[in-house]
Protein backbone atom coordinates (compact mmCIF):
# COMPACT_ATOMS: atom_id res chain seq x y z
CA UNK A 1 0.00 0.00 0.00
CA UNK A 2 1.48 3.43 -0.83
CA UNK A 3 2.05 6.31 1.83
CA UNK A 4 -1.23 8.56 2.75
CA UNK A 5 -1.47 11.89 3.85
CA UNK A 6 -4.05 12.99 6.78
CA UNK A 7 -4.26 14.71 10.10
CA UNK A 8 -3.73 13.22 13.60
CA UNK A 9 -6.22 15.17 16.21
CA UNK A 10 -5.05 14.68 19.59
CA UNK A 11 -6.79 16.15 22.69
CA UNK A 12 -5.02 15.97 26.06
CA UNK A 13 -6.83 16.23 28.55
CA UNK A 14 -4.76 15.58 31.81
CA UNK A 15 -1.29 17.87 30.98
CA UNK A 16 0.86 15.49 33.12
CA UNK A 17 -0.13 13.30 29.75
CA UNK A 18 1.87 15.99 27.60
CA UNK A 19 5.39 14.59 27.99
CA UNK A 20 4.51 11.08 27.21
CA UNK A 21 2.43 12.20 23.84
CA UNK A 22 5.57 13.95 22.78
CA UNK A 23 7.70 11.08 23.60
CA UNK A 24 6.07 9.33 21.11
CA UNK A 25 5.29 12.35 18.33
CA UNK A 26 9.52 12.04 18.53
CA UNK A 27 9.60 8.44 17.85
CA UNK A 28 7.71 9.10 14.74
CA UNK A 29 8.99 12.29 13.94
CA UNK A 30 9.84 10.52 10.15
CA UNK A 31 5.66 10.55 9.73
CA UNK A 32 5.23 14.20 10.95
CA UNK A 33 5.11 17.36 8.34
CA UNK A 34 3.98 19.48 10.51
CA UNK A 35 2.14 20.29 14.08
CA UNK A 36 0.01 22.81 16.02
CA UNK A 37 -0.78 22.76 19.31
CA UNK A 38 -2.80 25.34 21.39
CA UNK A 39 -3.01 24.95 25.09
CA UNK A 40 -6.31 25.90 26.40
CA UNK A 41 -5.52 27.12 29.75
CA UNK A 42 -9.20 27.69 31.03
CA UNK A 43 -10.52 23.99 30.33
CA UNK A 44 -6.83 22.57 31.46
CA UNK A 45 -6.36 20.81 28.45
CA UNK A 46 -4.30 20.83 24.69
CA UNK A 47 -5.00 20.31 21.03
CA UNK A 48 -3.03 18.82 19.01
CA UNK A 49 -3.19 18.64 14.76
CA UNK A 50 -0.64 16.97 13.23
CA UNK A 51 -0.14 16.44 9.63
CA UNK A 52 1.60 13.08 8.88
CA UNK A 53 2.45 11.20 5.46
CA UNK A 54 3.34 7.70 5.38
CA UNK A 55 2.20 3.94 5.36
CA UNK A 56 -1.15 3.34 6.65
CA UNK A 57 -0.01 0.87 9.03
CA UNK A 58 3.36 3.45 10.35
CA UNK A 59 0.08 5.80 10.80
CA UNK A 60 -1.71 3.40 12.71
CA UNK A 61 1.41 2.44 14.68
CA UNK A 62 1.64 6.15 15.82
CA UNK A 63 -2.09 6.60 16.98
CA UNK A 64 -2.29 3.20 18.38
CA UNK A 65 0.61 4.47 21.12
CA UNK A 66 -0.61 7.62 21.36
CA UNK A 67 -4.50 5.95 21.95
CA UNK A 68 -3.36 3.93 24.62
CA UNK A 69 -1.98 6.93 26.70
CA UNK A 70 -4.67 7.77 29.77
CA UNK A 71 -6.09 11.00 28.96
CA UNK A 72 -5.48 11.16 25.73
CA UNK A 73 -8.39 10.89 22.75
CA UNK A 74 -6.69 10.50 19.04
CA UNK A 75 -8.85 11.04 15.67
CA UNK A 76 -7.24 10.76 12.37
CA UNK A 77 -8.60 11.37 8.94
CA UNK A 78 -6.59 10.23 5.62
CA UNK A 79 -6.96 11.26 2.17
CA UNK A 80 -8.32 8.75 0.37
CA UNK A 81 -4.97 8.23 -2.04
């Protein structure tokens, strides 16, 4: 299967979660083109979109680690080709 392009929504919602989610953005730093995050002080939580391009499964790799972090919800949505 050929390399995909899509976005990786994260949403931390316990901060003390932030280093670990990093962590593992830098393991797959290869995948990443770019990121923003915005901390949302008020609510005590971050948002995360990051645009990635590769392999479906090095994708799914990436969001499965991230997705088992507590605190932490992933989305992603991939272009079709």
């Amino acid at each position: 299967m050929g390399k995909r392009l899509g976005v990786v929504s994260i949403v931390v919602e316990d901060l003390c979660a932030a280093e670990e989610v990093n962590a593992v953005l830098h393991d797959h730093a290869g995948l990443v083109i770019g990121r923003m995050g915005i901390p949302y002080r008020e609510r005590k939580v971050s948002v995360i979109a990051i645009i990635v391009d590769g392999e479906t499964d090095e994708i799914s790799a990436l969001t499965g680690r991230l997705g088992r972090i507590p605190h932490v919800s992933v989305k992603t949505a991939l272009a079709k080709e």
